[in-house]
PDB file of N, CA and C in Angstrom:
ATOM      1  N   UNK A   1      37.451 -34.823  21.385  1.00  0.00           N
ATOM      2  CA  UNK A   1      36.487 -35.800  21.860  1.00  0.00           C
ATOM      3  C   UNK A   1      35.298 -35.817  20.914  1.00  0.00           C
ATOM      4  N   UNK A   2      34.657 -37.104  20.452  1.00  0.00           N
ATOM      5  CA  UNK A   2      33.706 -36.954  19.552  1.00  0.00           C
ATOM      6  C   UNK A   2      32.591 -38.020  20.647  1.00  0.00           C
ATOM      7  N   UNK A   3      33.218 -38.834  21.643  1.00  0.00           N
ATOM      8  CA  UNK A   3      31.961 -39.468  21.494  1.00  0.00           C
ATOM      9  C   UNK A   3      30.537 -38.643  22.596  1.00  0.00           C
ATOM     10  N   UNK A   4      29.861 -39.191  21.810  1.00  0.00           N
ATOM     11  CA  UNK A   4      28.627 -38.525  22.322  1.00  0.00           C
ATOM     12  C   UNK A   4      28.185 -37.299  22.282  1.00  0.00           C
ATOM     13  N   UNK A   5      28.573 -36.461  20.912  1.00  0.00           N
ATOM     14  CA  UNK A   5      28.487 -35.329  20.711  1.00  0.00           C
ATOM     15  C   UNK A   5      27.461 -35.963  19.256  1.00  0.00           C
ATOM     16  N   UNK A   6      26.220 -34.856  19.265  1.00  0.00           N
ATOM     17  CA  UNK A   6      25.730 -35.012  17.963  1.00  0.00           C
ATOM     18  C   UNK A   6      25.949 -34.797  16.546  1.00  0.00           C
ATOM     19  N   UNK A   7      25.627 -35.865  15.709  1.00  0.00           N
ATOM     20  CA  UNK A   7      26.426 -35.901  14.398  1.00  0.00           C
ATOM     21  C   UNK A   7      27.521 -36.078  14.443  1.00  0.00           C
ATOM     22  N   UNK A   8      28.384 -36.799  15.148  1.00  0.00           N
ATOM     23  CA  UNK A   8      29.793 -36.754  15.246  1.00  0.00           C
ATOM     24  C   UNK A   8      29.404 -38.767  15.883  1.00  0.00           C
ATOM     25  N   UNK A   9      31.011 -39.292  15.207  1.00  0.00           N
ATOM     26  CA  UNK A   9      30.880 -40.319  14.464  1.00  0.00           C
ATOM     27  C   UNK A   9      32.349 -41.411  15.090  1.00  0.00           C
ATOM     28  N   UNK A  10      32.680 -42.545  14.831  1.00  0.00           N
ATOM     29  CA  UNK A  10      33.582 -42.497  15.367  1.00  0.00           C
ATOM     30  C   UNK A  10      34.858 -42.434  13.565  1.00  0.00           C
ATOM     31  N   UNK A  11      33.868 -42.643  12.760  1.00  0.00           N
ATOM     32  CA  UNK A  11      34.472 -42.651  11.528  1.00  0.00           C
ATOM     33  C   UNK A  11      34.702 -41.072  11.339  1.00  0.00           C
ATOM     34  N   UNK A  12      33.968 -40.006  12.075  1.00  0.00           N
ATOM     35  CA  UNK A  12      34.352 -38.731  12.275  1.00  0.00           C
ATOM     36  C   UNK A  12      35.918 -38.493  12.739  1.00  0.00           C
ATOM     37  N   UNK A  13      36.044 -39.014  13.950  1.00  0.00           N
ATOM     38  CA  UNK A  13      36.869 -38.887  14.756  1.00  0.00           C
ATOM     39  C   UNK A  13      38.742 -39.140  14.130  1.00  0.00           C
ATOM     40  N   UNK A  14      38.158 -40.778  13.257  1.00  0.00           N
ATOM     41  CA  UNK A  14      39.312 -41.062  12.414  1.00  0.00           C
ATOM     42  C   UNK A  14      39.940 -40.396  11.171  1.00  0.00           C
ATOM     43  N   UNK A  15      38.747 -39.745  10.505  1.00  0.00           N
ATOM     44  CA  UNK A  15      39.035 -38.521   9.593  1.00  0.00           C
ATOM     45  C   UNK A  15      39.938 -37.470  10.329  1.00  0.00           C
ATOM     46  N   UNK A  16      39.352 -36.745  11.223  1.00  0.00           N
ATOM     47  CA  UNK A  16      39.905 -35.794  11.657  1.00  0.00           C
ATOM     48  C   UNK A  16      41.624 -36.368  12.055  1.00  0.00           C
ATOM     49  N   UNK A  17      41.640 -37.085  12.338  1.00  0.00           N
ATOM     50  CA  UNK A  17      43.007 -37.785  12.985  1.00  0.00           C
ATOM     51  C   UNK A  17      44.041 -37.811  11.679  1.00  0.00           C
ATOM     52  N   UNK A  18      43.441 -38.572  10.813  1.00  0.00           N
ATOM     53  CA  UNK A  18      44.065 -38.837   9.159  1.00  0.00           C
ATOM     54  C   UNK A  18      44.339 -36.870   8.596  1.00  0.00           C
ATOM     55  N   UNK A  19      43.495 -36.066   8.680  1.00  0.00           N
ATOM     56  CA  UNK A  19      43.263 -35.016   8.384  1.00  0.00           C
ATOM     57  C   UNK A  19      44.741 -34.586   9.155  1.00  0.00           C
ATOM     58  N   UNK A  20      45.065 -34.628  10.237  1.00  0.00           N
ATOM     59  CA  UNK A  20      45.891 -33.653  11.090  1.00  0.00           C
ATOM     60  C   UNK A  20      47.321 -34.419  10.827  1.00  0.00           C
ATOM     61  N   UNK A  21      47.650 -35.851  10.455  1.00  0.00           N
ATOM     62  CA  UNK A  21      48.679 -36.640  10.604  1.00  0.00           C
ATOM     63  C   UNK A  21      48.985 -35.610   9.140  1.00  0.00           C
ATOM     64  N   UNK A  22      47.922 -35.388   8.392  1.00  0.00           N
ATOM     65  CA  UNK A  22      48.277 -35.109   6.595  1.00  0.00           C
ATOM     66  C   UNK A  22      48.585 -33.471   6.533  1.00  0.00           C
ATOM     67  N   UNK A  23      48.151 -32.815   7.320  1.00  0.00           N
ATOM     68  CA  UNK A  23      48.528 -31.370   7.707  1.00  0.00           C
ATOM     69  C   UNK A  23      49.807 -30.980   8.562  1.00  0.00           C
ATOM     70  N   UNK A  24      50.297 -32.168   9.026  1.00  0.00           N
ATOM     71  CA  UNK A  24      51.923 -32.118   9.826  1.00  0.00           C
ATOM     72  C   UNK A  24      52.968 -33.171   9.163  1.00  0.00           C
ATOM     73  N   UNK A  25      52.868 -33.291   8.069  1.00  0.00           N
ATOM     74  CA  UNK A  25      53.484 -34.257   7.348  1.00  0.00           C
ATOM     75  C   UNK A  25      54.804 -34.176   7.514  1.00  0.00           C
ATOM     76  N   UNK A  26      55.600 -34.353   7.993  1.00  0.00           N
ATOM     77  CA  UNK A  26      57.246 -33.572   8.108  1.00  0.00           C
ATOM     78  C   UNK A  26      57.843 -33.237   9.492  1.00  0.00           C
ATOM     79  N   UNK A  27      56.520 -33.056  10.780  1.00  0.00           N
ATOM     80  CA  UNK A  27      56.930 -32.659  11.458  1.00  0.00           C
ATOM     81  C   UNK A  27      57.026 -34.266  12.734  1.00  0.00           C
ATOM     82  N   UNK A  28      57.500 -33.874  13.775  1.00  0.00           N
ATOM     83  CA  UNK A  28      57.282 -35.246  14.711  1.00  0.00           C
ATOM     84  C   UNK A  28      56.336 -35.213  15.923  1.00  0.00           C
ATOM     85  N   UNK A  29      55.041 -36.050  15.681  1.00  0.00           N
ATOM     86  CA  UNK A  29      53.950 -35.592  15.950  1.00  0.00           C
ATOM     87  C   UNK A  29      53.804 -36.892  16.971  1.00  0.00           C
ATOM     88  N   UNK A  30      53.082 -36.812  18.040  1.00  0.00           N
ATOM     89  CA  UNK A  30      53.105 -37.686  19.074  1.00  0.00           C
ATOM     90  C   UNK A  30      51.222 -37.818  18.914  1.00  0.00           C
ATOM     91  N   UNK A  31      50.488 -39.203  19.376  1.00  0.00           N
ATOM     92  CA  UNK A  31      49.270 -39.677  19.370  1.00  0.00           C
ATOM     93  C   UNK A  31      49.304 -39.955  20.920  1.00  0.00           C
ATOM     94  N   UNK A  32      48.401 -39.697  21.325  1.00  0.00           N
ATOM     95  CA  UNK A  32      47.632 -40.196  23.161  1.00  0.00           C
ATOM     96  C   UNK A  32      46.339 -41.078  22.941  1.00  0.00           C
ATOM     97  N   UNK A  33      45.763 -41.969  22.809  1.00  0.00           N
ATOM     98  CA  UNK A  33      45.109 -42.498  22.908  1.00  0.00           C
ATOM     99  C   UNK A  33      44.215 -42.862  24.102  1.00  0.00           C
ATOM    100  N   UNK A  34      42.724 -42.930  23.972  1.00  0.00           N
ATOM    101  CA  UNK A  34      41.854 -43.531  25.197  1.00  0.00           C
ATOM    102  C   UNK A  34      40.565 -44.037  24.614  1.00  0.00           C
ATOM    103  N   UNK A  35      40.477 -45.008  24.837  1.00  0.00           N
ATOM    104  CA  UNK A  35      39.412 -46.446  24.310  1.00  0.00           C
ATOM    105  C   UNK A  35      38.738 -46.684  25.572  1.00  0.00           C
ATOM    106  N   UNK A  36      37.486 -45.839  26.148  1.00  0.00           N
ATOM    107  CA  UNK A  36      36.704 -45.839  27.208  1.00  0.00           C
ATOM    108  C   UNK A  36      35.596 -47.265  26.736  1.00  0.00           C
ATOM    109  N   UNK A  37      35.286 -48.717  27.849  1.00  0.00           N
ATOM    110  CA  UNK A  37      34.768 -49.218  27.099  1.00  0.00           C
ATOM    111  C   UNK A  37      33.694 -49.242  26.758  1.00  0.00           C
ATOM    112  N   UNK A  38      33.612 -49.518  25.875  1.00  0.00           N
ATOM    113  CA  UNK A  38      32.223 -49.848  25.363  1.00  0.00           C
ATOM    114  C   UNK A  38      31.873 -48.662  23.818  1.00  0.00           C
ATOM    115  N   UNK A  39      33.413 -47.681  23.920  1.00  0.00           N
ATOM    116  CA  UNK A  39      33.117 -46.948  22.679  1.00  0.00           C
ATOM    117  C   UNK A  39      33.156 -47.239  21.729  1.00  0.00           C
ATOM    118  N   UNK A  40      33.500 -48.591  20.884  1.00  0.00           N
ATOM    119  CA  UNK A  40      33.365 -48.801  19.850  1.00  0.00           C
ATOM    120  C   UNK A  40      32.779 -49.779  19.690  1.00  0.00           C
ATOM    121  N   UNK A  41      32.143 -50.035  20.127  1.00  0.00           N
ATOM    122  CA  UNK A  41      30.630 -51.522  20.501  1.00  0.00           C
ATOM    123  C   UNK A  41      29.940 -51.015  18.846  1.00  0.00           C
ATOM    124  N   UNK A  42      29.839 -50.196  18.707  1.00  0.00           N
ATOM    125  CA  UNK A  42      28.798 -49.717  17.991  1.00  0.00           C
ATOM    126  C   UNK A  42      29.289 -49.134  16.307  1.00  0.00           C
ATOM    127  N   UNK A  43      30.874 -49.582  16.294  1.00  0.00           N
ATOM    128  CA  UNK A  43      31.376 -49.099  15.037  1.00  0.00           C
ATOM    129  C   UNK A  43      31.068 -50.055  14.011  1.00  0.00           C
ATOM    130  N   UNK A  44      30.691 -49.602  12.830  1.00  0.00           N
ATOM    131  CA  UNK A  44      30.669 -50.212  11.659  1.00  0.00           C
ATOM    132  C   UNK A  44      32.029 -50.539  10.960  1.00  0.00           C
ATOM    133  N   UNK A  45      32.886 -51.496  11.223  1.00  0.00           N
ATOM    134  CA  UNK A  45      33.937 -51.369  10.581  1.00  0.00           C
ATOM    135  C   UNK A  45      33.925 -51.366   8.977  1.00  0.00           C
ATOM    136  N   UNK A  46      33.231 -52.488   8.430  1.00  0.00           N
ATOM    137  CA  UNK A  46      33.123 -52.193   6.857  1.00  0.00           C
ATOM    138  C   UNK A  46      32.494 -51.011   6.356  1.00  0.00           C
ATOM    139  N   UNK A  47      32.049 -50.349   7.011  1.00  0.00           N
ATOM    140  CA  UNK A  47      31.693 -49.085   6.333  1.00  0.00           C
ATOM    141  C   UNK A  47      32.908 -47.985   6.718  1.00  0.00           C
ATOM    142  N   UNK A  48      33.668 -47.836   7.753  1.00  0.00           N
ATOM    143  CA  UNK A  48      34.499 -47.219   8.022  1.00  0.00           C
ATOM    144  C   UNK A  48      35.614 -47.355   7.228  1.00  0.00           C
ATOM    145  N   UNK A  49      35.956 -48.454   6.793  1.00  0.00           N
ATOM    146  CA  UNK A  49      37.407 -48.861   5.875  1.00  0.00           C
ATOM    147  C   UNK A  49      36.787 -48.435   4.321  1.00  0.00           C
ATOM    148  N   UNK A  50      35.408 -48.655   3.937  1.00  0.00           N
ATOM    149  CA  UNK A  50      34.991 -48.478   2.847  1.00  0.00           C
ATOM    150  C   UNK A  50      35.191 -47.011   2.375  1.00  0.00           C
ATOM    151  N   UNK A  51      34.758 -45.882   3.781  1.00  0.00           N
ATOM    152  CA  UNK A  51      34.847 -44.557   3.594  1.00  0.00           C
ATOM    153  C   UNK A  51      36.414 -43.667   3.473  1.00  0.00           C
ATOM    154  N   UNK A  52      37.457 -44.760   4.480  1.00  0.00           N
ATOM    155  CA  UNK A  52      38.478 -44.349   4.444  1.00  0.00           C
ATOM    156  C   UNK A  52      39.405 -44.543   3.425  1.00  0.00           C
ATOM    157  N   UNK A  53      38.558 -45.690   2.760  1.00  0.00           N
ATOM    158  CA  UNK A  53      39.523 -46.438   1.410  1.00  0.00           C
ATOM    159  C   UNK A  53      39.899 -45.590   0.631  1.00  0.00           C
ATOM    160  N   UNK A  54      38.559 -44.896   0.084  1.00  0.00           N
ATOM    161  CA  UNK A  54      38.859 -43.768  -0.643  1.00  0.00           C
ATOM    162  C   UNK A  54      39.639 -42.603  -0.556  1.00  0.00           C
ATOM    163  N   UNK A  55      40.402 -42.050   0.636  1.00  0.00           N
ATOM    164  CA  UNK A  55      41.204 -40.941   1.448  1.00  0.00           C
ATOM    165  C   UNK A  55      42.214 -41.712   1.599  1.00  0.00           C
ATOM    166  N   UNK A  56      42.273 -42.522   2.650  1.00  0.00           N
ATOM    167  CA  UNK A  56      44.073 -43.186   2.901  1.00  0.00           C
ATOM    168  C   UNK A  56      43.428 -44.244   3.054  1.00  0.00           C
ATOM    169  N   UNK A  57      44.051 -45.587   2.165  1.00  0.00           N
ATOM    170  CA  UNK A  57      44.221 -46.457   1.988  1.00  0.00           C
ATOM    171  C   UNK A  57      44.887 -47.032   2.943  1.00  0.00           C
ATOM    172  N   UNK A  58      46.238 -46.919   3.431  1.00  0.00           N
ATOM    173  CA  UNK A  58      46.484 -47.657   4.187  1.00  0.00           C
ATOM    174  C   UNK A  58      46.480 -47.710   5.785  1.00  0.00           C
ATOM    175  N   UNK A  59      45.601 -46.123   6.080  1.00  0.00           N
ATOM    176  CA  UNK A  59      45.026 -46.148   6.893  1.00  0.00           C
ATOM    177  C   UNK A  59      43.499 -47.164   7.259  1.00  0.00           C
ATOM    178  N   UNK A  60      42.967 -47.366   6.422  1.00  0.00           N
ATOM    179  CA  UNK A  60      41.833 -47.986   6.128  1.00  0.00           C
ATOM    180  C   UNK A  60      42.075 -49.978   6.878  1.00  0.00           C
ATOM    181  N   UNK A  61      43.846 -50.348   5.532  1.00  0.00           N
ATOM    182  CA  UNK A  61      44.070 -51.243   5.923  1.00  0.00           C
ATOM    183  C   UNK A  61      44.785 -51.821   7.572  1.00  0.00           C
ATOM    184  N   UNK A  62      45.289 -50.711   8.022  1.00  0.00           N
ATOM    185  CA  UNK A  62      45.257 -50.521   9.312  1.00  0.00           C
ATOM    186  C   UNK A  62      44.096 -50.564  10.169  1.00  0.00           C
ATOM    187  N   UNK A  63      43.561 -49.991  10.265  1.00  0.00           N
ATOM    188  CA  UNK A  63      41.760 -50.112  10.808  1.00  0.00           C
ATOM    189  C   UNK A  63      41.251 -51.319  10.934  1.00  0.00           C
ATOM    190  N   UNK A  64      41.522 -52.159   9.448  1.00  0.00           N
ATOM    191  CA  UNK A  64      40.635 -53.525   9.441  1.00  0.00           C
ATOM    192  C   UNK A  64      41.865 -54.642  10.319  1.00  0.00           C
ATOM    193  N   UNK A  65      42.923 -54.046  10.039  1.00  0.00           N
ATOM    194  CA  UNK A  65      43.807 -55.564  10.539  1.00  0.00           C
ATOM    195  C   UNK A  65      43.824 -55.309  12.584  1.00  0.00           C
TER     196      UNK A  65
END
């Protein structure tokens, strides 16, 4: 859980996610998802794809589409 913890981001949150998919590369890894609303009211998407561009790319292009 990142939201509402200080210094923690939702572009935090997606790192860490990209981080763990790239540390189990091989294995068969299951995602749970929960989008409480109003948590991403406040995301910067062009700065988020900008930061991720550089790490995974097509995570990034995922994000924006």
């Amino acid at each position: 859980m990142f939201g509402g913890r200080k210094s923690n981001s939702t572009t935090d949150a997606l790192q860490a996610l990209n981080d763990f998919i790239h540390r189990n590369m091989g294995n068969n890894i299951g995602l749970t998802s929960l989008d409480i609303e109003g948590g991403f009211d406040h995301l910067d998407l062009d700065r988020t794809c900008i930061i991720l561009q550089t790490r995974n790319p097509l995570l990034a292009q995922w994000i924006r589409n």
